[in-house]
Protein backbone atom coordinates (compact mmCIF):
# COMPACT_ATOMS: atom_id res chain seq x y z
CA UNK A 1 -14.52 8.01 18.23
CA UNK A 2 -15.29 4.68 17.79
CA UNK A 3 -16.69 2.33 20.11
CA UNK A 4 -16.09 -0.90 21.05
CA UNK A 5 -18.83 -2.61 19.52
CA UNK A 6 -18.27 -1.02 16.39
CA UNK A 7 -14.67 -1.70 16.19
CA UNK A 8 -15.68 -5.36 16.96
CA UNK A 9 -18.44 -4.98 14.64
CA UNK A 10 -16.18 -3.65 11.76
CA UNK A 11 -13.38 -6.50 12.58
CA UNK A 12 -15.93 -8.77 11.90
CA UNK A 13 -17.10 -7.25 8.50
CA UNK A 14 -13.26 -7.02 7.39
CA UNK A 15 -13.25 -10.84 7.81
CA UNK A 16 -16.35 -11.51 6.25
CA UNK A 17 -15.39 -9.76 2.64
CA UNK A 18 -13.79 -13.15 1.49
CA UNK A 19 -17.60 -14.61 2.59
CA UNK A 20 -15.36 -17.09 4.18
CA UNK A 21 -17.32 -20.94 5.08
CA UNK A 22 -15.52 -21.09 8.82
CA UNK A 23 -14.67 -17.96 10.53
CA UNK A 24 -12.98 -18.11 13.84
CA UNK A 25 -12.94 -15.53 16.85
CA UNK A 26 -11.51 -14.95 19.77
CA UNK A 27 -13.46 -13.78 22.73
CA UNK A 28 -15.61 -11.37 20.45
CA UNK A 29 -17.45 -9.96 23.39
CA UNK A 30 -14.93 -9.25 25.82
CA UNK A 31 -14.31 -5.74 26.76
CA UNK A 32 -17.97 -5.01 25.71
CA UNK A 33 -21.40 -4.06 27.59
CA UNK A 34 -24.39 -6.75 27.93
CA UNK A 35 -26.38 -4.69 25.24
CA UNK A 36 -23.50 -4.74 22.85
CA UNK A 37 -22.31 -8.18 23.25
CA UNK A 38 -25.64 -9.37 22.64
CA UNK A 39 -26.06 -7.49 19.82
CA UNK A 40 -22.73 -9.20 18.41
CA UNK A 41 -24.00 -12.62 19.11
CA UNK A 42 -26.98 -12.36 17.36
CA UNK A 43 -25.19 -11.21 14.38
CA UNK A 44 -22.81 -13.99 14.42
CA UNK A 45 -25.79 -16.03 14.76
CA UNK A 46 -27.99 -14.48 12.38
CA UNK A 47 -24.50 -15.27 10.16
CA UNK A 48 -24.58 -18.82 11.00
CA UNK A 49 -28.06 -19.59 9.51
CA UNK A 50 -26.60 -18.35 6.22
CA UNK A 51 -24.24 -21.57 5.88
CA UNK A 52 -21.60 -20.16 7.57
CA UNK A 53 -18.94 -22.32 10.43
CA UNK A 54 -18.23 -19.72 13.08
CA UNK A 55 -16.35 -20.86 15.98
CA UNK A 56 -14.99 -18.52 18.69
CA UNK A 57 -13.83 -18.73 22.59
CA UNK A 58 -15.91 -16.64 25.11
CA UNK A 59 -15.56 -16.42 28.90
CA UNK A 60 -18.50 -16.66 31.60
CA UNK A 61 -21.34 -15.32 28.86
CA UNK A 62 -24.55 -14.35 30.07
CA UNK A 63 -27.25 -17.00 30.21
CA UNK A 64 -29.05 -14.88 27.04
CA UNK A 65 -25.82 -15.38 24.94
CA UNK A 66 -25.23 -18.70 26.09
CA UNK A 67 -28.81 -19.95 24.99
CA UNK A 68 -28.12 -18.79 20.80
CA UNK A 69 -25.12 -21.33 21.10
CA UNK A 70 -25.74 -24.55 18.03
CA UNK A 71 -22.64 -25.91 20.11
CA UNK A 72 -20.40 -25.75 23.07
CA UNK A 73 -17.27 -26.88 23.54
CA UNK A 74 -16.02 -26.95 27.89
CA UNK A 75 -12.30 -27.03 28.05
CA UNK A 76 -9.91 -27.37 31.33
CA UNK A 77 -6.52 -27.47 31.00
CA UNK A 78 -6.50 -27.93 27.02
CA UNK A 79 -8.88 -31.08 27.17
CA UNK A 80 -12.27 -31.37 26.12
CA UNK A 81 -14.50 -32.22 28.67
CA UNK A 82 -17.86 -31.68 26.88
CA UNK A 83 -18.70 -31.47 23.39
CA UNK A 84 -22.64 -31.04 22.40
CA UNK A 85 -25.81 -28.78 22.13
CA UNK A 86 -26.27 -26.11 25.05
CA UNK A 87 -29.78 -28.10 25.62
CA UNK A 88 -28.21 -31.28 26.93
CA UNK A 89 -25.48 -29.68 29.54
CA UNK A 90 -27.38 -29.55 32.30
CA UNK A 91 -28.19 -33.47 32.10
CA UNK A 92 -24.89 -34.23 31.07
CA UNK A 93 -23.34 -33.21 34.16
CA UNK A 94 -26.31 -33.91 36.36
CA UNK A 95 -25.56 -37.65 35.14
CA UNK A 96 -22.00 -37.47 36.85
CA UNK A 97 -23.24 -36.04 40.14
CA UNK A 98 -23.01 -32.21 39.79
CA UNK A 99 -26.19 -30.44 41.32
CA UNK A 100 -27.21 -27.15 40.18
CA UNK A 101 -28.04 -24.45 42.61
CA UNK A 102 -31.40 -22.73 40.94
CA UNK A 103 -30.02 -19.64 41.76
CA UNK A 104 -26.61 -19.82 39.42
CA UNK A 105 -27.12 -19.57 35.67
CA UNK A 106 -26.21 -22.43 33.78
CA UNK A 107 -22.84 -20.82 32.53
CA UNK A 108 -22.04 -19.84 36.02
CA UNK A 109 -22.19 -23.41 37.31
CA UNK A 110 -20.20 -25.04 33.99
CA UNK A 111 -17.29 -22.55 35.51
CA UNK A 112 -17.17 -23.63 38.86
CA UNK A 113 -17.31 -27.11 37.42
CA UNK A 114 -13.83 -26.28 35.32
CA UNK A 115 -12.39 -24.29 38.02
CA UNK A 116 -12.49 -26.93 40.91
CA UNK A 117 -10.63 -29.08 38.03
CA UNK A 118 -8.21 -26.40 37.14
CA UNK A 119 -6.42 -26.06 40.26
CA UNK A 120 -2.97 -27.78 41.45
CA UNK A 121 -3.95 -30.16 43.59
CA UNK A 122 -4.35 -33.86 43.28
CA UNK A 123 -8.16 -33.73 43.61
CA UNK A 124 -8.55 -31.65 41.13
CA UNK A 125 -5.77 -34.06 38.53
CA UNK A 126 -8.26 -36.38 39.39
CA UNK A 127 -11.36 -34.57 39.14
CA UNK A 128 -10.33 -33.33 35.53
CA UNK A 129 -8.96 -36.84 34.67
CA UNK A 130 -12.70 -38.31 35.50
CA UNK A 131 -14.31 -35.36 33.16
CA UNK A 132 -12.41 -36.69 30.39
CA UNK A 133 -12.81 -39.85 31.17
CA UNK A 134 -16.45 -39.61 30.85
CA UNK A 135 -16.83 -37.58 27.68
CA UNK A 136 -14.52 -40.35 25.85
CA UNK A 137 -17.00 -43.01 26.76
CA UNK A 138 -20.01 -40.61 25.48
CA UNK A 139 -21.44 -41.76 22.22
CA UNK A 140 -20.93 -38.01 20.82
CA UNK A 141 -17.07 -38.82 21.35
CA UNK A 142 -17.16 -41.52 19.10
CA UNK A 143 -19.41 -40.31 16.69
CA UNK A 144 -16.65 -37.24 16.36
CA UNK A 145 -13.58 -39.48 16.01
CA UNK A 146 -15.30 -41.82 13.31
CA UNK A 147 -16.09 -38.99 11.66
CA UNK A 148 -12.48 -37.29 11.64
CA UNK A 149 -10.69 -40.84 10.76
CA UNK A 150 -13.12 -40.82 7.36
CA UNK A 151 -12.00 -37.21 6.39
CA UNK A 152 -8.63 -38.05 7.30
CA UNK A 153 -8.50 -40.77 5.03
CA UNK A 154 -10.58 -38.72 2.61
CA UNK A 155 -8.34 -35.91 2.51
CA UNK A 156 -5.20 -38.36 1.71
CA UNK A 157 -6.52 -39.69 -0.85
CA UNK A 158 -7.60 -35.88 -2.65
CA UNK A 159 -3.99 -34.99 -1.96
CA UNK A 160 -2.24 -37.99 -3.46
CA UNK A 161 -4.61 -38.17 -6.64
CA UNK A 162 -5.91 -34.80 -7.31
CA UNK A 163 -4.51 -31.14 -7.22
CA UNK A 164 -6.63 -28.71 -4.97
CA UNK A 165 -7.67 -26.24 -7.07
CA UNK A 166 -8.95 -22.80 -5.22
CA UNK A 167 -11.62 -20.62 -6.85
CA UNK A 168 -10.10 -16.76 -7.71
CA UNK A 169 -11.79 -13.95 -7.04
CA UNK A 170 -12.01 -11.93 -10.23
CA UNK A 171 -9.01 -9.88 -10.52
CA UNK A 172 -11.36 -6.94 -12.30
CA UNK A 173 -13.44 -6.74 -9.58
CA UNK A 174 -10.42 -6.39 -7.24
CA UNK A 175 -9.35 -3.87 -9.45
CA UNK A 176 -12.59 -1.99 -9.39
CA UNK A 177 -13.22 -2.20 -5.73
CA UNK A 178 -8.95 -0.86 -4.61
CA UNK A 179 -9.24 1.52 -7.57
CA UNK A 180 -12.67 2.97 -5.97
CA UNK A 181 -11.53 3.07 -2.47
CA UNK A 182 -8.12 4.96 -3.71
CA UNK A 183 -10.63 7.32 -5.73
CA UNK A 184 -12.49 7.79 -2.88
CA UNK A 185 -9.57 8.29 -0.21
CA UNK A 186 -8.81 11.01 -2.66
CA UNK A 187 -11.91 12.96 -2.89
CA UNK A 188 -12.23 12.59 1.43
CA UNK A 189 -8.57 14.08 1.55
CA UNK A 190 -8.35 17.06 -1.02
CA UNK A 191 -5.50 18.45 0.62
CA UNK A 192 -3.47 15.83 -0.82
CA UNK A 193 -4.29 17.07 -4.01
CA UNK A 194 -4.83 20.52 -3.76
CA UNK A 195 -1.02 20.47 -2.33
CA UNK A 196 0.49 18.99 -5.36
CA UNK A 197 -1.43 21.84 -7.19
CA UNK A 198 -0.40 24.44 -5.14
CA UNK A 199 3.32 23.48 -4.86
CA UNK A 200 3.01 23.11 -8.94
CA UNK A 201 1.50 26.76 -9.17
CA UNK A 202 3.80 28.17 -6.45
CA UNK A 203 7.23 26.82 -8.03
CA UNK A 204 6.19 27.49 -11.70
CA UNK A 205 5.28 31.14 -10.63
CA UNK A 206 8.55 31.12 -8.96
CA UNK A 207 10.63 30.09 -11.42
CA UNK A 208 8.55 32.10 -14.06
CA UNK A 209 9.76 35.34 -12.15
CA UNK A 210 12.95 34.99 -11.80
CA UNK A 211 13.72 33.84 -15.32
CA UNK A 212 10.41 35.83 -16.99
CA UNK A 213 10.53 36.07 -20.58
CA UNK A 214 14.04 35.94 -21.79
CA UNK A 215 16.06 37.61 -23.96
CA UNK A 216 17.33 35.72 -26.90
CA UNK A 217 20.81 37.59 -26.20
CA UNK A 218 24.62 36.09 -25.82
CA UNK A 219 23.94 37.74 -22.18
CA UNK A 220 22.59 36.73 -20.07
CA UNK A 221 19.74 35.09 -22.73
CA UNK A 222 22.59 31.96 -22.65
CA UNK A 223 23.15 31.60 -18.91
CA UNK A 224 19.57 32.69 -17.72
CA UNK A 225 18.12 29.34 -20.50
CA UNK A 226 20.71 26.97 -18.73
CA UNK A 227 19.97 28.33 -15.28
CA UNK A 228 16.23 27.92 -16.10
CA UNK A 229 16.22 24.57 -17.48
CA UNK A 230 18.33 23.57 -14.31
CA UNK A 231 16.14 24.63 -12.24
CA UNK A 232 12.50 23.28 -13.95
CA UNK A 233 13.99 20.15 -14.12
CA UNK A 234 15.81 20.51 -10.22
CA UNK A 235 12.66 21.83 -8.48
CA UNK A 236 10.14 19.25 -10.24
CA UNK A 237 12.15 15.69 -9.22
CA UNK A 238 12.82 16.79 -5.86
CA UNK A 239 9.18 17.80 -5.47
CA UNK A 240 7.54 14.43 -5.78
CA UNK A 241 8.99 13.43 -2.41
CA UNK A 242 5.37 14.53 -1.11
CA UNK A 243 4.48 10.93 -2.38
CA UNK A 244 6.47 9.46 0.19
CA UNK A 245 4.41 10.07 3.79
CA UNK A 246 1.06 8.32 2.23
CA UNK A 247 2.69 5.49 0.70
CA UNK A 248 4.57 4.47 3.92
CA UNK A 249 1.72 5.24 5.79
CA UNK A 250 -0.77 2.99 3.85
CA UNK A 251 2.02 0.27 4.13
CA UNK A 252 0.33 -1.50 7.44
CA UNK A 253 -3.05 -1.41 6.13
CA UNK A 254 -1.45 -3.15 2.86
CA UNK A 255 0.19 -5.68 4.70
CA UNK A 256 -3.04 -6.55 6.68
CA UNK A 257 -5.24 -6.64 3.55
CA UNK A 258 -2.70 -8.84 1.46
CA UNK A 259 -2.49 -11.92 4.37
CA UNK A 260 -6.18 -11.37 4.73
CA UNK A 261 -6.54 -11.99 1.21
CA UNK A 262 -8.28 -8.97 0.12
CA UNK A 263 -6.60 -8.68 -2.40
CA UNK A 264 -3.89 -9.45 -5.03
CA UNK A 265 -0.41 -7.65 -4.93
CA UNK A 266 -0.83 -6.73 -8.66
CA UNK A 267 -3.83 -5.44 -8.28
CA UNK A 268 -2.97 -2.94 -5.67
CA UNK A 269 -0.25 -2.13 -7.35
CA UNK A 270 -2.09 -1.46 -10.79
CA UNK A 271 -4.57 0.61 -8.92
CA UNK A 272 -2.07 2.55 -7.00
CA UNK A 273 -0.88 3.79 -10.19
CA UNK A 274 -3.72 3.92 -12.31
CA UNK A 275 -6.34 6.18 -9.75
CA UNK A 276 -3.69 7.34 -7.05
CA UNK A 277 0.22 7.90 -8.43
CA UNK A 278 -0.69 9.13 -12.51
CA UNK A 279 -3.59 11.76 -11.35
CA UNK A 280 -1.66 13.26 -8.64
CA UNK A 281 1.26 13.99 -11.35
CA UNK A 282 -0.47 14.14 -14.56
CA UNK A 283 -2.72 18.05 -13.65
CA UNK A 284 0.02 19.25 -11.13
CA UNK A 285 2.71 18.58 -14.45
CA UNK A 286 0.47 20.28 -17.17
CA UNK A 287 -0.25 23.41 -14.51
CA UNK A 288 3.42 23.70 -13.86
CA UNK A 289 4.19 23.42 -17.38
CA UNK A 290 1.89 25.75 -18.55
CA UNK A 291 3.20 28.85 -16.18
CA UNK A 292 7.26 28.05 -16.71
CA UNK A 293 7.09 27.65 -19.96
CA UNK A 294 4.92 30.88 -21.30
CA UNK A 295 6.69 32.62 -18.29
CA UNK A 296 9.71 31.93 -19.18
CA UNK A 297 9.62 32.82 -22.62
CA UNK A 298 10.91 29.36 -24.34
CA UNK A 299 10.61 28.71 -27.61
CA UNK A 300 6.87 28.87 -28.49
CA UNK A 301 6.23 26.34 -30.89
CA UNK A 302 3.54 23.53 -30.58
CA UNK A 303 6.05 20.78 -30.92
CA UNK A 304 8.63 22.40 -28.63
CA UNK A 305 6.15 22.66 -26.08
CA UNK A 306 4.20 19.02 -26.04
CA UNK A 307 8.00 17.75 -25.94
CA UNK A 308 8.62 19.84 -22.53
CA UNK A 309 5.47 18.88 -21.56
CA UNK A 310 6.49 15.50 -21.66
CA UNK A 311 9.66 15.38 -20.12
CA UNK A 312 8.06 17.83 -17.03
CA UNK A 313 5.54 14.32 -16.84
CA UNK A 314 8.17 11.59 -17.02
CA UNK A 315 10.36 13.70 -14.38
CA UNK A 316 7.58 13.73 -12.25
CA UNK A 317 7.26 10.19 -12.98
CA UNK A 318 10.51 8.99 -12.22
CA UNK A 319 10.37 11.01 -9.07
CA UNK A 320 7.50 9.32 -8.15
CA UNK A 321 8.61 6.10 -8.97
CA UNK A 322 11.54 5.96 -7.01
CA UNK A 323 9.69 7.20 -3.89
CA UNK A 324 7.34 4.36 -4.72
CA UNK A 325 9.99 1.82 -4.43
CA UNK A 326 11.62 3.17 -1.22
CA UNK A 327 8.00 3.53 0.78
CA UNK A 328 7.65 -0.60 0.24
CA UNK A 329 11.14 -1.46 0.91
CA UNK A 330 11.42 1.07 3.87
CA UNK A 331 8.82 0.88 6.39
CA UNK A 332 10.06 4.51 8.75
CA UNK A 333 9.26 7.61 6.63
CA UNK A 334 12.08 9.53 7.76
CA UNK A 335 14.91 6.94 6.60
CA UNK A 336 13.43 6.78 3.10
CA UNK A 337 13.14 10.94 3.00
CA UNK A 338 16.71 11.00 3.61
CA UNK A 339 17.73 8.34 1.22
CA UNK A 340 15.58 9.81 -1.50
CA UNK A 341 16.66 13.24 -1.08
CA UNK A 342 20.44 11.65 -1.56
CA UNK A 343 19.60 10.20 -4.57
CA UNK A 344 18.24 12.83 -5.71
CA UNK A 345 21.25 15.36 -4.74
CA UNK A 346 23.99 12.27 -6.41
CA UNK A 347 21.92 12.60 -9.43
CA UNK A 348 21.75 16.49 -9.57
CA UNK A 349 25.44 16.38 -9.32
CA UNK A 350 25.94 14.33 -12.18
CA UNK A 351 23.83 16.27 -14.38
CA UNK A 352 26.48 17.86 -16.77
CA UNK A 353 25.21 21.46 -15.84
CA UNK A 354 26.86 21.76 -11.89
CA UNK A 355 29.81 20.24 -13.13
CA UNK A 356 31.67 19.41 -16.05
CA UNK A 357 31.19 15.99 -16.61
CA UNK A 358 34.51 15.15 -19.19
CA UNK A 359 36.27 16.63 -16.08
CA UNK A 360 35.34 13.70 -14.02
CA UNK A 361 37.40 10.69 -13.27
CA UNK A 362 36.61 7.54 -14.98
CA UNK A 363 35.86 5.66 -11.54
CA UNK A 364 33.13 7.83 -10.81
CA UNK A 365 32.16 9.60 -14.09
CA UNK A 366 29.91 6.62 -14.91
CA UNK A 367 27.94 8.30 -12.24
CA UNK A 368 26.14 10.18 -15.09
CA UNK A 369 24.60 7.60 -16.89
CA UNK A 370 22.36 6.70 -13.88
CA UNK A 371 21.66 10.36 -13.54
CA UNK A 372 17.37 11.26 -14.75
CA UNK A 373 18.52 15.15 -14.18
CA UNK A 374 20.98 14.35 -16.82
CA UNK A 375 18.83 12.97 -19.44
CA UNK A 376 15.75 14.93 -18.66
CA UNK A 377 17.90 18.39 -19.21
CA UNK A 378 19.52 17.26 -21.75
CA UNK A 379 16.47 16.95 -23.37
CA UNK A 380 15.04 20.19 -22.31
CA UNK A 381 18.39 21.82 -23.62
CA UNK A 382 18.37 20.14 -27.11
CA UNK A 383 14.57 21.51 -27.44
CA UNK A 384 15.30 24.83 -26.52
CA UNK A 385 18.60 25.28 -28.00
CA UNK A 386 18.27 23.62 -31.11
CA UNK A 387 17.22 26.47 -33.65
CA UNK A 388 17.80 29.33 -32.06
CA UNK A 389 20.15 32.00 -32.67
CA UNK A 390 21.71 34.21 -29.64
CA UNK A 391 22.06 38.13 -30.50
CA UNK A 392 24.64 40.63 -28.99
CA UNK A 393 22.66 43.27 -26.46
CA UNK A 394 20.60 45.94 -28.19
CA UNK A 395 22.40 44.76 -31.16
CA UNK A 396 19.77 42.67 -32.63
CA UNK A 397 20.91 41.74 -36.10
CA UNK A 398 24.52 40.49 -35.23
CA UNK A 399 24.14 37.16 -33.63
CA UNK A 400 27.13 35.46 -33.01
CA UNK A 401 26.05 32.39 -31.48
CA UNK A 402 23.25 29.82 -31.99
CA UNK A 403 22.07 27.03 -30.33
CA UNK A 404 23.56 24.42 -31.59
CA UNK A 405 27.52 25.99 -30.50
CA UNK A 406 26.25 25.65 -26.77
CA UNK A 407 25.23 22.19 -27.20
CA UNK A 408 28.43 21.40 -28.17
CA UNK A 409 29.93 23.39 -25.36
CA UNK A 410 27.67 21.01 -22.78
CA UNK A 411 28.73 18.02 -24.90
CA UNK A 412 25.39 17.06 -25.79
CA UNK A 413 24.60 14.85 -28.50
CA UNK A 414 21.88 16.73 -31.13
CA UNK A 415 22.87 15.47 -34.27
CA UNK A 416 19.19 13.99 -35.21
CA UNK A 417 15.77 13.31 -33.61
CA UNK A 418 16.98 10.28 -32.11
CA UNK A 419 19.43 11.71 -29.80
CA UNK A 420 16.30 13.93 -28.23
CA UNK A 421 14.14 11.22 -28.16
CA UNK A 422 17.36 8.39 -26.51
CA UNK A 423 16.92 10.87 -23.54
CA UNK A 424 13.13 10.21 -23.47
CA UNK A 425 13.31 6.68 -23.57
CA UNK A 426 16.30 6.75 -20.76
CA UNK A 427 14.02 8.81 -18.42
CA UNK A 428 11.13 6.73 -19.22
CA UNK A 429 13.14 3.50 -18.62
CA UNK A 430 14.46 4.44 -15.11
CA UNK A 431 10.79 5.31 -14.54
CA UNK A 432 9.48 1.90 -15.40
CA UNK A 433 12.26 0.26 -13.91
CA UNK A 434 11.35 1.97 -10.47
CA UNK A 435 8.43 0.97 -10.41
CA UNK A 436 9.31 -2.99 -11.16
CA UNK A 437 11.60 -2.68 -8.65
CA UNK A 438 8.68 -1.26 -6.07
CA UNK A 439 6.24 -3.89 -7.39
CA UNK A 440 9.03 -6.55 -6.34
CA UNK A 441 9.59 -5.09 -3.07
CA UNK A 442 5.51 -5.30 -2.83
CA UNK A 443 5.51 -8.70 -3.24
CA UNK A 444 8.32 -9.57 -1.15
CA UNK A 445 7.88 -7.99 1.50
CA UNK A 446 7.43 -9.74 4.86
CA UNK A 447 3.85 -10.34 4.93
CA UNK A 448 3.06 -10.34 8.84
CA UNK A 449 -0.14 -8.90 10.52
């Protein structure tokens, strides 16, 4: 586990990333022993001789701790009631009648002094209202309020005549340091990956069975390609729902790092994709493909191939997308499942090969055109269907049907190139769009520690 110290420890570093000038704490050695709260005090102090502001509440510290104090600031009741080096306390209060006993420490008797004034009595109104009374007349007093009228009237007239401008960090070293950390993360959890490959081998050896090497034959050679490309396209979408658990679960730590100011929202969000989202679909795609495809018994032609290679990677890329977008805009894991897994099932529906799609009512047949099973088996079907020739059973040479009748059976457009590659650029598009939409909700979203 961790201990206290080095959680405090480890806050402290978090803060200190920015190399902020002022840094303020509260109570940074409460809950800790004498050994470790020293320990933290001397690094904060060891931090202040570096040009740093640090300014932080503590309760009753030991005499050791109190001693590294620059400042001190004694408050009762929300008013200041002494305001200067650690060195001159002891006269300071000595001047207004309060004896030490030589057996308290000096932080011992400063309590007493504010406790006797914080209680509800009269005595006390009026032995707090005398503290205060004195520090106002101090020459430290004035010396502070002179001071904060001239930076007052300093900082009025920057406003009014000048626009602040902040120095940026550099947006490539952002990028460098998320997309390292994401790299990293990866390499310390290989089970992340090694799932996506083994879900990718498992389902591609799956489907690769039950549809191995098909016959180019009226039937089943037509039903068994349709059922195949079905259920390639089918099992790789709804796979990619693995992305949502680690995307909702890195949502709080996003949150705290963007209103720390970490980081920028575009540069998680390029690094995300970049060293997390594209590797984790990119090698579990080309495996999959690899075993359906030569399984299967498609047509084997370089082109053929690179083209289902490609729509495999943009339906794993849409599917990733859209999981993308409903982590950020839904924060419980199990709500966004669900609502994914809908989508997903709408769109299946709509895909032209469960059912027929000129069947459908006008109201709801529109359905289709926001369907990525649709265009990304449409495109599998034109490439596999598309010169090819289907052969009666053990009667090779009479072939009554080719591809191109069964495309027009499925009402698919195949005419030219372009109506292969319209399908590409539709899947691609609700892809990118997905992700715009997720990179929205990113920078919307309620930014709250």
């Amino acid at each position: 586990g961790v201990s206290g110290g080095e959680r405090k420890r480890t806050c402290i570093g978090m803060e200190l990333v920015l190399a902020p000038k002022i840094l303020f704490l509260d109570e940074p050695t409460t809950g800790l022993d004498a050994t470790t709260a020293q320990i933290v005090m001397k690094i904060l102090k060891r931090l202040s001789k570096s040009g740093r502001t640090i300014i932080f509440s503590i309760h009753q510290p030991r005499f050791s701790i109190f001693k590294l104090f620059d400042q001190v600031v004694l408050m009762c009741k929300g008013q200041i009631v002494y305001y200067d080096s650690p060195e001159n306390v002891l006269p300071y209060f000595r001047k207004q009648g309060f004896a030490r006993d030589p057996d308290d420490s000096p932080p011992d008797f400063l309590l007493d002094i504010l406790l006797k004034a914080n209680q509800d009595s009269p005595e006390s109104t009026a032995k707090l209202g005398a503290l205060v009374g004195y520090y106002k007349g101090t020459k430290v007093f004035q010396k502070i309020r002179n001071e904060i009228n001239q930076q007052i009237r300093i900082a009025s007239f920057n406003m009014a005549n000048n626009k602040h401008k902040i120095a940026k960090k550099s947006i490539f070293k952002e990028l460098y340091y998320i997309s390292k950390r994401t790299v990293m993360n990866t390499y310390r959890n290989p089970l992340l990956f090694l799932s996506q490959i083994v879900v990718a081998v498992f389902v591609g050896l799956l489907i690769g069975l039950v549809f191995f090497n098909m016959a180019k034959t009226v039937d089943p050679g037509i039903q068994n390609r349709l059922g195949a490309i079905f259920m390639i396209v089918s099992s790789k979408i709804l796979s990619t729902v693995t992305a949502i658990e680690p995307l909702v679960k890195e949502r709080p730590l996003f949150i705290h790092e963007v209103v720390s100011g970490y980081y920028r929202v575009p540069t998680f969000f390029v690094a995300k994709l970049i060293c997390d989202i594209l590797p984790l679909r990119i090698v579990p795609s080309i495996i999959y493909s690899l075993i359906v495809y030569f399984m299967t018994g498609l047509q084997r032609t370089a082109t053929k191939f690179f083209i289902f290679l490609l729509t495999i990677f943009l339906c794993s890329l849409f599917g990733s997308a859209i999981c993308f977008f409903f982590s950020a805009l839904i924060p419980m894991f199990a709500v966004a499942l669900v609502i994914v897994v809908l989508i997903f099932v709408v769109m299946m529906i709509f895909s032209g090969f469960i059912v027929d799609l000129g069947s459908l009512y006008n109201w709801i047949g529109w359905l289709k055109w926001l369907s990525a099973f649709r265009y990304a088996s449409n495109l599998l079907t034109i490439n596999e269907f598309r010169d090819i020739n289907f052969c009666l059973a053990n009667m090779t040479s009479i072939c009554p049907t080719n591809g191109t009748d069964i495309l027009k059976s499925k009402q698919i457009d195949y005419g030219s190139d372009w109506d292969q590659w319209k399908d590409v650029l539709a899947l691609g598009a609700m892809a990118v769009a997905f992700f715009v939409f997720a990179f929205i909700q990113l920078i919307r979203m309620k930014k709250t520690k």
